[in-house]
PDB file of N, CA and C in Angstrom:
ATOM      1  N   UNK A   1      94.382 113.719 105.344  1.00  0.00           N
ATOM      2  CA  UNK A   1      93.283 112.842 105.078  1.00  0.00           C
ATOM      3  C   UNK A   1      93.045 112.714 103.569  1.00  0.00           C
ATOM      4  N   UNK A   2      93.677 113.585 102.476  1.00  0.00           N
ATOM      5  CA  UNK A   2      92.901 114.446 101.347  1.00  0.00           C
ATOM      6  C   UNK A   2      94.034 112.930 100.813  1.00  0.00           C
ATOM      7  N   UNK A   3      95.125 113.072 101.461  1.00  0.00           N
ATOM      8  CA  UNK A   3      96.436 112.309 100.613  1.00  0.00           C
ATOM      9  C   UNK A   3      96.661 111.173 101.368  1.00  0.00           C
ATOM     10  N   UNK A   4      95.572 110.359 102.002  1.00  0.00           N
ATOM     11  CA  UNK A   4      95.672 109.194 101.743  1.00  0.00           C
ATOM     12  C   UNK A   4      94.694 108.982 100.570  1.00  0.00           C
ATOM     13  N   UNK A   5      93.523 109.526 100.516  1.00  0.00           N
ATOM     14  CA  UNK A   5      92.527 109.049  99.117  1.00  0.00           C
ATOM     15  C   UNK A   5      93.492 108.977  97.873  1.00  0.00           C
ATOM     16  N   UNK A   6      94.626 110.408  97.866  1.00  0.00           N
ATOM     17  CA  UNK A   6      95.209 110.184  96.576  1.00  0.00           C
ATOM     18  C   UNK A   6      95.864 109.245  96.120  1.00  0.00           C
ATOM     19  N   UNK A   7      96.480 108.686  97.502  1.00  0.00           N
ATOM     20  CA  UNK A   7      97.767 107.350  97.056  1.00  0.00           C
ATOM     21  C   UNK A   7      96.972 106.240  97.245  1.00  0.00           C
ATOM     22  N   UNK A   8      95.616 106.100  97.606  1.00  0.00           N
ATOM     23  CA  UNK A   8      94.898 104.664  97.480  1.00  0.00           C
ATOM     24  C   UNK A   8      94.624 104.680  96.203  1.00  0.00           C
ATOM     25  N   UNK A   9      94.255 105.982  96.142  1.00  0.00           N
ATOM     26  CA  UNK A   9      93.751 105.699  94.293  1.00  0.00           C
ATOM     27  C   UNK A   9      95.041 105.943  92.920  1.00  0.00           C
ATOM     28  N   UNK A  10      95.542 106.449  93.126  1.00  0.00           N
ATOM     29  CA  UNK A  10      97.198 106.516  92.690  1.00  0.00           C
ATOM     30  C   UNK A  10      97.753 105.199  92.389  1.00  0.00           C
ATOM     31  N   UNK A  11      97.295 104.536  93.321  1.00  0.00           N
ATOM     32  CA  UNK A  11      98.577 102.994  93.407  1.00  0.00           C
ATOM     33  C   UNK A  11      97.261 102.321  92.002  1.00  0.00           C
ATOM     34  N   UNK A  12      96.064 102.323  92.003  1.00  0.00           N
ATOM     35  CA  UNK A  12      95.405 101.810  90.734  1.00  0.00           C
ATOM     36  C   UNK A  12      95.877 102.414  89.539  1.00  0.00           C
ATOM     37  N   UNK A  13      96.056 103.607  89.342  1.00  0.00           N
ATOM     38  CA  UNK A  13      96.471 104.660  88.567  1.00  0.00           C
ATOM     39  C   UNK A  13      97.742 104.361  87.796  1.00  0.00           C
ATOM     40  N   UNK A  14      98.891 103.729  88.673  1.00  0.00           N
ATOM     41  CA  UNK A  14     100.027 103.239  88.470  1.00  0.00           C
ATOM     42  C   UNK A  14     100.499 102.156  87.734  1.00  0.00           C
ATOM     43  N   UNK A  15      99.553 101.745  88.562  1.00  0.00           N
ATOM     44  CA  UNK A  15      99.471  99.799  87.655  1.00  0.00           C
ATOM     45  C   UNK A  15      99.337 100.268  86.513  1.00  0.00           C
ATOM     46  N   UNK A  16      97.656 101.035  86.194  1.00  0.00           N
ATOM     47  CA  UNK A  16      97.533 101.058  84.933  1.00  0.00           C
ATOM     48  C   UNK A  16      98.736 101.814  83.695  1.00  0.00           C
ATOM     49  N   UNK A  17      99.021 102.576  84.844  1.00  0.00           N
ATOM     50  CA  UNK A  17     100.053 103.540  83.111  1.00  0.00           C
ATOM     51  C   UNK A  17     101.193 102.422  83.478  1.00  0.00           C
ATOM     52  N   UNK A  18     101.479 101.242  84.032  1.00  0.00           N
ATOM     53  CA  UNK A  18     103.221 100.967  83.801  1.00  0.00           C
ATOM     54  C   UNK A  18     102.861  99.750  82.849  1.00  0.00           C
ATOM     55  N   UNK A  19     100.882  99.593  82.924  1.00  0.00           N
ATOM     56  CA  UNK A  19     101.154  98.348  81.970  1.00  0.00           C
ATOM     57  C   UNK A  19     100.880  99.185  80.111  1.00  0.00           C
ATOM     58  N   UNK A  20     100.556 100.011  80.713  1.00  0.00           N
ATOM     59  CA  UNK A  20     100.294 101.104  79.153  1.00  0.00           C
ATOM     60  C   UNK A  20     101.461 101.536  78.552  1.00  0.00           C
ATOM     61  N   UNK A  21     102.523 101.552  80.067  1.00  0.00           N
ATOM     62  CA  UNK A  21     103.792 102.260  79.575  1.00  0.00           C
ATOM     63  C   UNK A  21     104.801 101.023  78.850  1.00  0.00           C
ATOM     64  N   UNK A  22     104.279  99.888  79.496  1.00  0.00           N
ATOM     65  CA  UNK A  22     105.322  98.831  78.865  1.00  0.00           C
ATOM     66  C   UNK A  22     104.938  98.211  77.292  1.00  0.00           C
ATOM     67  N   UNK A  23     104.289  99.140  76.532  1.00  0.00           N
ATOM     68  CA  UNK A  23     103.687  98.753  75.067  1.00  0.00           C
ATOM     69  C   UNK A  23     104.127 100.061  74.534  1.00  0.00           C
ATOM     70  N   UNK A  24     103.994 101.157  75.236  1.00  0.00           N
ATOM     71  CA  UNK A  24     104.478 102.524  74.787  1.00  0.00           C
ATOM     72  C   UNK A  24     104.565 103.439  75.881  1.00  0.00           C
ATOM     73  N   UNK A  25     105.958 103.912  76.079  1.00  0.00           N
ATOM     74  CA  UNK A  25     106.107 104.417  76.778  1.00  0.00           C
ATOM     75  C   UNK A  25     105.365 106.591  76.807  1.00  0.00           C
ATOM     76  N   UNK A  26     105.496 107.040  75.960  1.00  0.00           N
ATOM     77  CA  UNK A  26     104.615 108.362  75.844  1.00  0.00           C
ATOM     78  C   UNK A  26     103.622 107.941  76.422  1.00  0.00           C
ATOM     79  N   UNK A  27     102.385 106.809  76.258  1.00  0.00           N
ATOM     80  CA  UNK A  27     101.027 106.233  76.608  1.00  0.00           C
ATOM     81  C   UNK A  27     100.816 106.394  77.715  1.00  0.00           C
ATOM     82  N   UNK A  28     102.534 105.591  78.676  1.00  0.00           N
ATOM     83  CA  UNK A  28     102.708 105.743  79.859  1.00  0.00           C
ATOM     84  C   UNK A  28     101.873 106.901  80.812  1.00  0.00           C
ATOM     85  N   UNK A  29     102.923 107.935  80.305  1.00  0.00           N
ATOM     86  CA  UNK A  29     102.497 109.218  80.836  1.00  0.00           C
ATOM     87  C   UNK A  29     101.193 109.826  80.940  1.00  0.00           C
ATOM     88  N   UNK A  30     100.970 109.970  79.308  1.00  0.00           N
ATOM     89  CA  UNK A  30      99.459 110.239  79.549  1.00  0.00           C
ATOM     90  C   UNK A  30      98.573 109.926  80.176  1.00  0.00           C
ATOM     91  N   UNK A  31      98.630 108.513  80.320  1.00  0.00           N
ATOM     92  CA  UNK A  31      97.805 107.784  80.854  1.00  0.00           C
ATOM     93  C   UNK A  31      97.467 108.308  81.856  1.00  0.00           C
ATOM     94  N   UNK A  32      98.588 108.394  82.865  1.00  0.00           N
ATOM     95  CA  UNK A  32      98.762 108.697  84.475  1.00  0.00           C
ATOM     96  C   UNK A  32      97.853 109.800  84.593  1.00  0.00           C
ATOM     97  N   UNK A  33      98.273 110.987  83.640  1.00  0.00           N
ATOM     98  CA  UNK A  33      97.215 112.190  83.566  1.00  0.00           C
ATOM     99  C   UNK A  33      95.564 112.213  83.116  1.00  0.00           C
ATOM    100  N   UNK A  34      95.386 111.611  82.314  1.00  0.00           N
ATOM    101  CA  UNK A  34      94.312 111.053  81.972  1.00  0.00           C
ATOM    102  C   UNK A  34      93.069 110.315  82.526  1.00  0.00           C
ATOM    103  N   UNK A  35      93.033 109.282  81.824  1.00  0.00           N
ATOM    104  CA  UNK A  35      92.551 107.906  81.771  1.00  0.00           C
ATOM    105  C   UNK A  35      92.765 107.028  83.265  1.00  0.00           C
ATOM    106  N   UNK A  36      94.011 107.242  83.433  1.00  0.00           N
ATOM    107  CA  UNK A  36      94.568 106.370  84.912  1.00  0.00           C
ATOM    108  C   UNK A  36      93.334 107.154  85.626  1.00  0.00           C
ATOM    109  N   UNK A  37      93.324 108.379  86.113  1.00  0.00           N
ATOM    110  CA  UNK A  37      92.819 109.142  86.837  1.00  0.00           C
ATOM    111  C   UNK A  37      91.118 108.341  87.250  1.00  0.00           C
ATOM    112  N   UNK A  38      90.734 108.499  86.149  1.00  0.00           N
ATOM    113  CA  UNK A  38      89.139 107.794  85.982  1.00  0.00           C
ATOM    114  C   UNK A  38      89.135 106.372  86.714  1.00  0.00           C
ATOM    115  N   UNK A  39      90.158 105.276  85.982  1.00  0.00           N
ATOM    116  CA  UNK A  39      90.093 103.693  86.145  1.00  0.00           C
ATOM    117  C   UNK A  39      90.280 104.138  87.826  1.00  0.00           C
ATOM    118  N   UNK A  40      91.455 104.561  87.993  1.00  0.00           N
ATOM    119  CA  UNK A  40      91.741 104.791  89.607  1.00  0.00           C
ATOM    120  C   UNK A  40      90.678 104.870  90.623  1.00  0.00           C
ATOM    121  N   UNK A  41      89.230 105.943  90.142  1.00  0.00           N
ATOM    122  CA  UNK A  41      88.446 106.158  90.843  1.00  0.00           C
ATOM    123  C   UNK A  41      87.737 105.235  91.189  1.00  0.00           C
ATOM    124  N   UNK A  42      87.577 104.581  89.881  1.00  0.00           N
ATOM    125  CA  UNK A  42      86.475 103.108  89.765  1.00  0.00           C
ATOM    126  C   UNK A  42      86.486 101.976  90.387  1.00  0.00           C
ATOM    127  N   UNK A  43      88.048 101.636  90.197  1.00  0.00           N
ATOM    128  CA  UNK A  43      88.656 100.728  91.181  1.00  0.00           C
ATOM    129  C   UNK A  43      88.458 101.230  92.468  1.00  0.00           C
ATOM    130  N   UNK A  44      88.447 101.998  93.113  1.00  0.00           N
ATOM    131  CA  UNK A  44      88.738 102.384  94.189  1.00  0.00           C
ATOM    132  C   UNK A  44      87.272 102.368  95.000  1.00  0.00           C
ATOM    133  N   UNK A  45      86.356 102.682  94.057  1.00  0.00           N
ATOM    134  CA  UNK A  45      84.931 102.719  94.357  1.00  0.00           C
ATOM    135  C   UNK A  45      84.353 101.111  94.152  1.00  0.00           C
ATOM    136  N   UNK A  46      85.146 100.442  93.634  1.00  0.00           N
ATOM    137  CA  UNK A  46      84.572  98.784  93.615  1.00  0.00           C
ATOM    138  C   UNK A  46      84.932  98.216  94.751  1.00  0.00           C
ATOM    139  N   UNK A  47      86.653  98.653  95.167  1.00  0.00           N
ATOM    140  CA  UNK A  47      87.250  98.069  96.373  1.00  0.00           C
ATOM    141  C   UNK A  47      86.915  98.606  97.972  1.00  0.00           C
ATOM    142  N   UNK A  48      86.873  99.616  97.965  1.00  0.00           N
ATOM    143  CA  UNK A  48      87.219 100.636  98.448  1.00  0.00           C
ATOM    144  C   UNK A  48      85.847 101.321  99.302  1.00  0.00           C
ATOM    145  N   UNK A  49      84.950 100.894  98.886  1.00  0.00           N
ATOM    146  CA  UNK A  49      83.309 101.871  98.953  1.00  0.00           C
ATOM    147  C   UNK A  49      82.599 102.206 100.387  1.00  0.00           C
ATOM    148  N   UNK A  50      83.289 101.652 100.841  1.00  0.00           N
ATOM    149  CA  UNK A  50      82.784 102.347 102.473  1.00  0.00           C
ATOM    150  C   UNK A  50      83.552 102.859 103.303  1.00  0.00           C
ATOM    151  N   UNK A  51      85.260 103.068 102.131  1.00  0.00           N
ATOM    152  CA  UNK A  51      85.719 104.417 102.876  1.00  0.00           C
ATOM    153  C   UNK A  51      85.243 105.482 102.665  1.00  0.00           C
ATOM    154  N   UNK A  52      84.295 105.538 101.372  1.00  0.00           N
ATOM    155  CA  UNK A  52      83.749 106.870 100.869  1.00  0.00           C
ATOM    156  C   UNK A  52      82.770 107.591 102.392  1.00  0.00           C
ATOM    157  N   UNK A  53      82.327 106.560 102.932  1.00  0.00           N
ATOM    158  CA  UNK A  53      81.423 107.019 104.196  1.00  0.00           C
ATOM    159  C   UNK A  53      82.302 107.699 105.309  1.00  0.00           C
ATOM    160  N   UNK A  54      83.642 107.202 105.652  1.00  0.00           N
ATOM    161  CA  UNK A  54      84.670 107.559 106.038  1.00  0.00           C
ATOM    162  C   UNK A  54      84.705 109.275 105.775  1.00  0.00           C
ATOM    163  N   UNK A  55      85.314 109.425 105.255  1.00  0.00           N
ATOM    164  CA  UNK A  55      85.469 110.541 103.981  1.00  0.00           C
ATOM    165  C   UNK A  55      84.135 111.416 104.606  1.00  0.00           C
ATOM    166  N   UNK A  56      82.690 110.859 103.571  1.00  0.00           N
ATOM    167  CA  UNK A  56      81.795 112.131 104.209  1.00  0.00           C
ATOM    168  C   UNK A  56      81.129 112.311 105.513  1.00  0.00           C
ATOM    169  N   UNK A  57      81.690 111.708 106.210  1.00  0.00           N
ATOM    170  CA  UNK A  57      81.603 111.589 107.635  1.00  0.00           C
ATOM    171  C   UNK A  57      82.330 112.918 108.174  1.00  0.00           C
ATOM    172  N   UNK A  58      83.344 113.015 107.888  1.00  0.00           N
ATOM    173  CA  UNK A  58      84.177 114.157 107.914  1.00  0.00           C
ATOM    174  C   UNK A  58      83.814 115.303 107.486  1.00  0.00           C
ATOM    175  N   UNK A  59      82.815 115.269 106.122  1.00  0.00           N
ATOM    176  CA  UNK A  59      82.695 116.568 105.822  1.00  0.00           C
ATOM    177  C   UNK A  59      83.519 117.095 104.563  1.00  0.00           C
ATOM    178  N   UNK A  60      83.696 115.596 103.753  1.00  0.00           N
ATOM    179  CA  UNK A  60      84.880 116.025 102.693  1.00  0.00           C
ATOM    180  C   UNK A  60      83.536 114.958 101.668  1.00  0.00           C
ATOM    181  N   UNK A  61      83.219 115.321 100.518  1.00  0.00           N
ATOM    182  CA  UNK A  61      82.348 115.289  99.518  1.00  0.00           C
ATOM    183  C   UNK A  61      83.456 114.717  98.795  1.00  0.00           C
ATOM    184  N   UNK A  62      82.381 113.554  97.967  1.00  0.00           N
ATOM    185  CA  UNK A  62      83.026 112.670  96.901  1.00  0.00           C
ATOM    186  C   UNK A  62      83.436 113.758  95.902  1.00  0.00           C
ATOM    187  N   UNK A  63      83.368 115.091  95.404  1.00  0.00           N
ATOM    188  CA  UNK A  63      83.608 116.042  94.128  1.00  0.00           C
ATOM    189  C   UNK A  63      84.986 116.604  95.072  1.00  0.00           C
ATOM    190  N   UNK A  64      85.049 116.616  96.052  1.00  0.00           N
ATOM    191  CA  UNK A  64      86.120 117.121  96.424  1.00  0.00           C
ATOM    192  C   UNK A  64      87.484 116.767  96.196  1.00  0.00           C
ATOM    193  N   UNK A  65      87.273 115.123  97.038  1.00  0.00           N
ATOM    194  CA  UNK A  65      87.971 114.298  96.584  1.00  0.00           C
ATOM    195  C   UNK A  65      88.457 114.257  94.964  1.00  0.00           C
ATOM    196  N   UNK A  66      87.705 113.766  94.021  1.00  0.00           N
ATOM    197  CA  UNK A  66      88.319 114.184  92.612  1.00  0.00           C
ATOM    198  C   UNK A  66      88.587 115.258  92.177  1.00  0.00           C
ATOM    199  N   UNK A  67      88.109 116.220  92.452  1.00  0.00           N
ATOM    200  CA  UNK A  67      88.520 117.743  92.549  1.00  0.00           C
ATOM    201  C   UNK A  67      90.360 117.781  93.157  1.00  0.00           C
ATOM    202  N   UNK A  68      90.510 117.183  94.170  1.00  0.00           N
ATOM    203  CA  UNK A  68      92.015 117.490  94.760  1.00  0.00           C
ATOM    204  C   UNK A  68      92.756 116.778  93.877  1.00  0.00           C
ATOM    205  N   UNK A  69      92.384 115.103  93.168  1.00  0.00           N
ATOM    206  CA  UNK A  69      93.072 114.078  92.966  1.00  0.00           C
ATOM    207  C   UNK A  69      93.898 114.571  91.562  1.00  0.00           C
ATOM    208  N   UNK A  70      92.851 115.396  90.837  1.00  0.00           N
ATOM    209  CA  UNK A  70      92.895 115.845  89.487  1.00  0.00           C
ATOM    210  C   UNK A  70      93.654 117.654  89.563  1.00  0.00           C
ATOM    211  N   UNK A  71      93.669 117.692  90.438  1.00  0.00           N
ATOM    212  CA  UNK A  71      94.650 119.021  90.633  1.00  0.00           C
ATOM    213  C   UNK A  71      96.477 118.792  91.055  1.00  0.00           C
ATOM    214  N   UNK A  72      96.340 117.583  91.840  1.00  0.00           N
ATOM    215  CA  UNK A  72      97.510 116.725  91.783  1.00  0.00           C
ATOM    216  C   UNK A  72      98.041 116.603  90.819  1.00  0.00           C
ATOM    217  N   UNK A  73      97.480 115.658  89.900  1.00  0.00           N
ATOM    218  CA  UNK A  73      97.486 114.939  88.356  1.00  0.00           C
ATOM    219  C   UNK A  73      98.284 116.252  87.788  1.00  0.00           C
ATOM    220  N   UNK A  74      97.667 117.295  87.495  1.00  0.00           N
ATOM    221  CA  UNK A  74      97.395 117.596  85.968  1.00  0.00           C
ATOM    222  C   UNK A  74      98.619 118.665  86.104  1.00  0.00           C
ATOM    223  N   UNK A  75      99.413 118.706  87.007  1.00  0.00           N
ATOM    224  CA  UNK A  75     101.083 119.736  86.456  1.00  0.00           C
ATOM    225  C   UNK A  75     101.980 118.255  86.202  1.00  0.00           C
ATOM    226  N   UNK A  76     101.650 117.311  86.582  1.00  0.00           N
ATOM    227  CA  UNK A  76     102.091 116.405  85.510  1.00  0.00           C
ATOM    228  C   UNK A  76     101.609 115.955  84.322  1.00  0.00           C
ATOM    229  N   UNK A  77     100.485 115.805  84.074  1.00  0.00           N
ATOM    230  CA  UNK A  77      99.978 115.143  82.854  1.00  0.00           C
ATOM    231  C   UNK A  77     100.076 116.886  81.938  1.00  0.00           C
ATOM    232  N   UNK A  78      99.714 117.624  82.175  1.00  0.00           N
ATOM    233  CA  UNK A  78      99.910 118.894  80.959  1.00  0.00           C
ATOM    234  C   UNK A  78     101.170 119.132  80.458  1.00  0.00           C
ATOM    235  N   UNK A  79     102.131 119.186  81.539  1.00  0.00           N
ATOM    236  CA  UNK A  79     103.296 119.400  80.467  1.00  0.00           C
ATOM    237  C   UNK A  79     103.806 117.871  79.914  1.00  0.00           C
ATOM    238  N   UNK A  80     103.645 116.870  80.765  1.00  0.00           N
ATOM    239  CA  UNK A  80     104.117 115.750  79.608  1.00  0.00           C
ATOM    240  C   UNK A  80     103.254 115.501  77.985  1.00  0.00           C
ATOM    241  N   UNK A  81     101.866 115.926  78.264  1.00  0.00           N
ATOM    242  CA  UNK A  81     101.078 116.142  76.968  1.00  0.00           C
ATOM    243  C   UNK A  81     101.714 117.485  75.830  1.00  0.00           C
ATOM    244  N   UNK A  82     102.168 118.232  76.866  1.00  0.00           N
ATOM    245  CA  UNK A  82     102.611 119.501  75.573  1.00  0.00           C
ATOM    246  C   UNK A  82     104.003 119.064  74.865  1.00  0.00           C
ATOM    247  N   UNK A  83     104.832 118.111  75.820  1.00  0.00           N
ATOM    248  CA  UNK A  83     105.833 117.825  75.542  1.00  0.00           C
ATOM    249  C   UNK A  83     105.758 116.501  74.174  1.00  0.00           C
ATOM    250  N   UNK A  84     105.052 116.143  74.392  1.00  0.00           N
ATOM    251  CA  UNK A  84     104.832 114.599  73.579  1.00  0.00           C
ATOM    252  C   UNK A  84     103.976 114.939  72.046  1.00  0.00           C
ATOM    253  N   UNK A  85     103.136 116.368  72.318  1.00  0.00           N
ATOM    254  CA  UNK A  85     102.076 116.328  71.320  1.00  0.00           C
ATOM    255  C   UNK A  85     103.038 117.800  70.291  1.00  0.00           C
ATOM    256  N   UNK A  86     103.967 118.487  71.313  1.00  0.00           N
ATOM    257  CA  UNK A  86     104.466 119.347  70.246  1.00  0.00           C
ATOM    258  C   UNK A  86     105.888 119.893  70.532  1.00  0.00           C
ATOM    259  N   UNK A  87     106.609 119.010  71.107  1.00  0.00           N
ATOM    260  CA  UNK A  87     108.268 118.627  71.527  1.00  0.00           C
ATOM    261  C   UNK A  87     108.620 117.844  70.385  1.00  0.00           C
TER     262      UNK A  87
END
């Protein structure tokens, strides 16, 4: 249930770093770890907003949700950041 929220919000996430990545590719990456992470949510909460009822219907809290999404994220976005900022 946890990983469909991630790939609804993922696929916003995506868009954004491939159009970040096609001006600079390092940006790319970060992005995904970053920044994508946030826009992803937003979008997802503009489009998206009464799956959130879905969701706590179940018993799964909107902090959770970004809590999992951003634990996903971030063994990618940390080492591509260590790699880019001191590689």
């Amino acid at each position: 249930m946890l990983f469909k929220y991630y790939i609804d919000v993922t696929k916003f996430n995506l868009l954004l770093s491939v159009v970040v990545g096609a001006i600079s590719p390092f940006g790319g990456f970060m992005t995904f770890g970053t920044i994508g992470n946030l826009v992803g949510i937003l979008c997802y909460g503009m489009f998206y907003k009464e799956q959130y009822y879905f969701y706590y219907n179940r018993g799964i809290t909107k902090r959770r949700l970004y809590a999992t999404l951003f634990k996903v994220n971030s063994p990618v976005a940390i080492p591509a950041a260590i790699l880019i900022f001191f590689g």
